[in-house]
Protein backbone atom coordinates (compact mmCIF):
# COMPACT_ATOMS: atom_id res chain seq x y z
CA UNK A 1 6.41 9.19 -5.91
CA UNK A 2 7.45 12.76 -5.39
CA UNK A 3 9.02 12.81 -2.30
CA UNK A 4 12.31 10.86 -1.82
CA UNK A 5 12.02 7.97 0.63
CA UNK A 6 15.12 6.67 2.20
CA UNK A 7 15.80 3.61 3.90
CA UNK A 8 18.13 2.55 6.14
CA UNK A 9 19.44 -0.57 6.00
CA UNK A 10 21.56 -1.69 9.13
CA UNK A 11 23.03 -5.06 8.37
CA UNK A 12 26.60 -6.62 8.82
CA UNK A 13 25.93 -9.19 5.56
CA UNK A 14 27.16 -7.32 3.00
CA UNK A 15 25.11 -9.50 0.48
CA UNK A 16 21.86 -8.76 2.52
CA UNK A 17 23.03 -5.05 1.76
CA UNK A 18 23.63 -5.73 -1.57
CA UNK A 19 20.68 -7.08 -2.90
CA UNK A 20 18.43 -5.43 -0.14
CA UNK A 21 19.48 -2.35 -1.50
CA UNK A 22 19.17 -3.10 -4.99
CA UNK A 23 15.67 -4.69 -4.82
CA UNK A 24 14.54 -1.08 -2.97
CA UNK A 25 16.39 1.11 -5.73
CA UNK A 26 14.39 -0.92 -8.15
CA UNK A 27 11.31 0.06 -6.74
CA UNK A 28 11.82 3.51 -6.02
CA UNK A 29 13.52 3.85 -2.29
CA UNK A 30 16.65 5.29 -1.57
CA UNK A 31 18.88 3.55 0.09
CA UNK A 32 21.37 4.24 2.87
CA UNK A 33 23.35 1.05 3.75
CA UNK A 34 25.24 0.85 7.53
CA UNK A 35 27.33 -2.05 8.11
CA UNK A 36 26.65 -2.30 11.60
CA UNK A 37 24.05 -0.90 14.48
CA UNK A 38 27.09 1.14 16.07
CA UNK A 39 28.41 2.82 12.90
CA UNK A 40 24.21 3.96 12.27
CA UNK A 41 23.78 5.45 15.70
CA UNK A 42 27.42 7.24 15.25
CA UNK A 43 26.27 8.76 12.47
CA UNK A 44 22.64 9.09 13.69
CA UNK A 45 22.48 12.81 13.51
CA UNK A 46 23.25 13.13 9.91
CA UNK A 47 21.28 10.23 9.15
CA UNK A 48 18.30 11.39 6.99
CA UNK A 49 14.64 10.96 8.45
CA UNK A 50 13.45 7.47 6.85
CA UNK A 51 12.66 3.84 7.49
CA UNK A 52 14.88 1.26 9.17
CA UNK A 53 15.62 -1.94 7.78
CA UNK A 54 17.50 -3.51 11.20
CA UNK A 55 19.24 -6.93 11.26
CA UNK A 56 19.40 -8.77 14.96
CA UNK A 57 22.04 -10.32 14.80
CA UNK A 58 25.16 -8.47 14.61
CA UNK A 59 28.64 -7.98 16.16
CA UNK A 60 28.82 -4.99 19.20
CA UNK A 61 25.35 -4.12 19.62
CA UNK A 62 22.54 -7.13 18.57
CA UNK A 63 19.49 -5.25 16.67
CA UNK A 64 17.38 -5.12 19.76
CA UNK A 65 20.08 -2.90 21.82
CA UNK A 66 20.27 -0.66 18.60
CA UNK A 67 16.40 -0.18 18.71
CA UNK A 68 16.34 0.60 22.78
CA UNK A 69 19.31 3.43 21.58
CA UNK A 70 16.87 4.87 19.10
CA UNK A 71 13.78 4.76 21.83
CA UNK A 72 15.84 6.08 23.96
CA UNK A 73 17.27 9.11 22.18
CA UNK A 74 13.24 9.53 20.88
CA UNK A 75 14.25 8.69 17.47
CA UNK A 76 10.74 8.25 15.34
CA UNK A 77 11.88 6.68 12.49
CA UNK A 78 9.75 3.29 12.24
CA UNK A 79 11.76 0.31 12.54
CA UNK A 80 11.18 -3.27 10.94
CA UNK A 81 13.48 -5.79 12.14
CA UNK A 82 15.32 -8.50 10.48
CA UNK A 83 15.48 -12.02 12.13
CA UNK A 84 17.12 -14.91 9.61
CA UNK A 85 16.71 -17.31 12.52
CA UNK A 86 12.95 -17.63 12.72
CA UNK A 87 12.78 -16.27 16.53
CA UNK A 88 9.42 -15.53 17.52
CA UNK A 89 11.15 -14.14 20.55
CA UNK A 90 13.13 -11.98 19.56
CA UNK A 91 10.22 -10.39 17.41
CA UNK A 92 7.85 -10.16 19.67
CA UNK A 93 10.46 -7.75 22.01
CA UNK A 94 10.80 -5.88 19.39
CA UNK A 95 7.20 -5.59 18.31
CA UNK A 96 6.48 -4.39 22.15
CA UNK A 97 9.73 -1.92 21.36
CA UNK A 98 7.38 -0.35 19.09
CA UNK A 99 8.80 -2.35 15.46
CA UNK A 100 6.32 -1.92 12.71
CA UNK A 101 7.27 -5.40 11.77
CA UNK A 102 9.51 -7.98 11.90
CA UNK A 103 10.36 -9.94 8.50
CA UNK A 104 11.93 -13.82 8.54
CA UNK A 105 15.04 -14.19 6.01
CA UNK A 106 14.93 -14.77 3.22
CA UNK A 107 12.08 -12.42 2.83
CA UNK A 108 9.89 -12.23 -0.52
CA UNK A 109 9.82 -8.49 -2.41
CA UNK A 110 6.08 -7.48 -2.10
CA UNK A 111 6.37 -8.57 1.86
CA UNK A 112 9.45 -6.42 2.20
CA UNK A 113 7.83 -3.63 -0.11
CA UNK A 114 4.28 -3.87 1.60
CA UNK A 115 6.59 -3.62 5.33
CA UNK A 116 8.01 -0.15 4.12
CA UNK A 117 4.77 1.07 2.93
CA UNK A 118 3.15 0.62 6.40
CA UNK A 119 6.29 2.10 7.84
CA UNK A 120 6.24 5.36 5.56
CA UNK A 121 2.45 5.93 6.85
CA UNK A 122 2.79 5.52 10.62
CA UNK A 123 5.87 8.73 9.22
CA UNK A 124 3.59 10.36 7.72
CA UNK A 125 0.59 9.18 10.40
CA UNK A 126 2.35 9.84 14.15
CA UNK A 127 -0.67 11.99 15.72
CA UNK A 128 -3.00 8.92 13.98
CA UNK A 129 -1.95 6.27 17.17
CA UNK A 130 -4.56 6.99 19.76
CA UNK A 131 -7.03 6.25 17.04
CA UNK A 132 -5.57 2.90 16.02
CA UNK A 133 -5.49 2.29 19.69
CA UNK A 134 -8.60 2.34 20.20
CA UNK A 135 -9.74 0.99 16.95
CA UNK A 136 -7.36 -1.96 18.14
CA UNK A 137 -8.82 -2.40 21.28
CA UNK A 138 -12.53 -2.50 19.80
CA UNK A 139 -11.21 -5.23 17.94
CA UNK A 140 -9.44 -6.96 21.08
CA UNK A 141 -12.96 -6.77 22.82
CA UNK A 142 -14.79 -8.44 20.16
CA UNK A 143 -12.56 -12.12 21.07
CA UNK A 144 -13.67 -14.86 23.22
CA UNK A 145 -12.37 -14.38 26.45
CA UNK A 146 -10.52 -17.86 25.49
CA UNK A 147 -8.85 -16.01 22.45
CA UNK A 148 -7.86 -13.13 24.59
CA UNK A 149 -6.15 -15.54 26.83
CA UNK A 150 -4.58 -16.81 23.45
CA UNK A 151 -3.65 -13.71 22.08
CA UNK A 152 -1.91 -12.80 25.69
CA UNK A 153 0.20 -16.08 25.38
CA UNK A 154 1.34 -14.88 22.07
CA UNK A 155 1.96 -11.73 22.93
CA UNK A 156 4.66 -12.92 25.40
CA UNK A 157 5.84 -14.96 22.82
CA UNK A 158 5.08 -18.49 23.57
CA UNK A 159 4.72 -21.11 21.41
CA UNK A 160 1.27 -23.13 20.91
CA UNK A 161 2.39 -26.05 23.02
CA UNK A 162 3.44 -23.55 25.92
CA UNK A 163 -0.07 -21.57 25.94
CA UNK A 164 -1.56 -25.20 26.06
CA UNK A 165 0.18 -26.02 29.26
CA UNK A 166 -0.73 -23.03 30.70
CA UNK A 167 -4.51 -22.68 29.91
CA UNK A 168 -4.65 -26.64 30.56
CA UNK A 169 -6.04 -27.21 27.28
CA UNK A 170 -4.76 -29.46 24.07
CA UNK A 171 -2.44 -27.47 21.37
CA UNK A 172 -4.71 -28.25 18.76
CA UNK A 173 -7.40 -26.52 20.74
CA UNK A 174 -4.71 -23.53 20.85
CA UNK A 175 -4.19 -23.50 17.06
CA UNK A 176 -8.24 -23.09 16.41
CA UNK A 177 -8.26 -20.35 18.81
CA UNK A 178 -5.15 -19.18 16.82
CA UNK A 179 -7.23 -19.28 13.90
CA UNK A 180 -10.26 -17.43 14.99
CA UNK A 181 -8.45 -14.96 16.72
CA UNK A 182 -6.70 -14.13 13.58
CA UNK A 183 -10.20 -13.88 11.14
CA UNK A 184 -11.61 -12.02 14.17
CA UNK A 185 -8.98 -9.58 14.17
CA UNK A 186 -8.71 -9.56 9.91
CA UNK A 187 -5.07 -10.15 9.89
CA UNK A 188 -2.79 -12.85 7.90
CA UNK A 189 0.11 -13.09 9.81
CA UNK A 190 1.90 -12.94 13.83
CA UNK A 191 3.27 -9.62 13.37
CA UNK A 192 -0.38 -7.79 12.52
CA UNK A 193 -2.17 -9.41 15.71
CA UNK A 194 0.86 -8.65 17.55
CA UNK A 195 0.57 -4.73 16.12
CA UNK A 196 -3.32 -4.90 17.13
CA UNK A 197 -2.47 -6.46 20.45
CA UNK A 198 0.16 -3.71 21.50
CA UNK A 199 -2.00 -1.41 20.34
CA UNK A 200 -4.74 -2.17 23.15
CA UNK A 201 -1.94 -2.29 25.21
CA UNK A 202 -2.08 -5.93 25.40
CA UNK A 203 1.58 -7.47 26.71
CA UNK A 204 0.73 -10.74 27.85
């Protein structure tokens, strides 16, 4: 690892900091710590070019306002968000904002590590997007029209019983569609379909 890569870690816990930090030393990162969203985008400009580690919940400006500031001053620097209260929400805004991921506290090392690795290569992969998009929406086209309708549900961040409702079938029935969507598309978790389904330009 030649080059230095820096993360940023924007979180008001200072024991999220802490060990955050610590854990990314460890393996090889450096590390920038910001106590709060406001105090980051202050200091944006001598902020080094990196990866984001961004908490949601904080005092003054909430994680999602701090990543509509960066969009909005066309800051690249990928962002994966923070969420320790399991909102599917929440994530799925900032997925559409354009997150590389969003990670559930308290968040194991190689899914944190393997997060920054994908966010280092869409740095180093920008001009690469209009071929994922279409690679993504290649794989959007090979779903049932049923797991399209699925996917879209998710994408608006829904839960099972909700999509149910609204497609008039049984939540079960959702969760096998769930499934299938999921080998279809070759991804383990939410946040990859959701990636995939932005992609295409998928929003539900």
């Amino acid at each position: 690892m030649d080059e230095k890569r820096v993360v940023h870690i924007v979180d008001d816990e200072d024991s999220i900091r802490r060990s955050t930090g610590f854990m990314l030393k460890k393996s090889g990162f450096s590390v920038t710590p910001w106590v709060s969203g406001v105090e980051f985008l202050k200091k944006l400009k001598q902020a080094e070019q990196g990866c984001i580690l961004l908490d949601v919940r904080m005092p003054e400006m909430d994680g999602l306002e701090v990543q509509q500031e960066l969009n909005a001053r066309g800051i690249s620097m990928p962002v994966i968000v923070l969420t320790g209260h399991g909102d599917v929400t929440i994530a799925v805004q900032a997925m559409k904002a354009g997150a590389v991921d969003f990670l559930e506290k308290p968040f194991e090392k190689a899914v944190l590590i393997t997060a920054i690795e994908t966010a280092f290569e869409r740095l180093a992969d920008a001009e690469g997007r209009a071929g994922r998009a279409a690679d993504a929406t290649i794989l959007i086209a090979g779903l049932s029209a049923r797991e399209q309708d699925v996917l879209k549900g998710l994408a608006q961040g829904l839960p099972n019983k909700s999509i149910a409702f609204d497609l008039g079938i049984s939540p079960r029935t959702v969760e096998v569609h769930r499934a299938n969507l999921m080998t279809k598309l070759g991804v383990r978790s939410l946040s990859e379909a959701l990636r995939i389904a932005f992609s295409a330009g998928v929003t539900g």
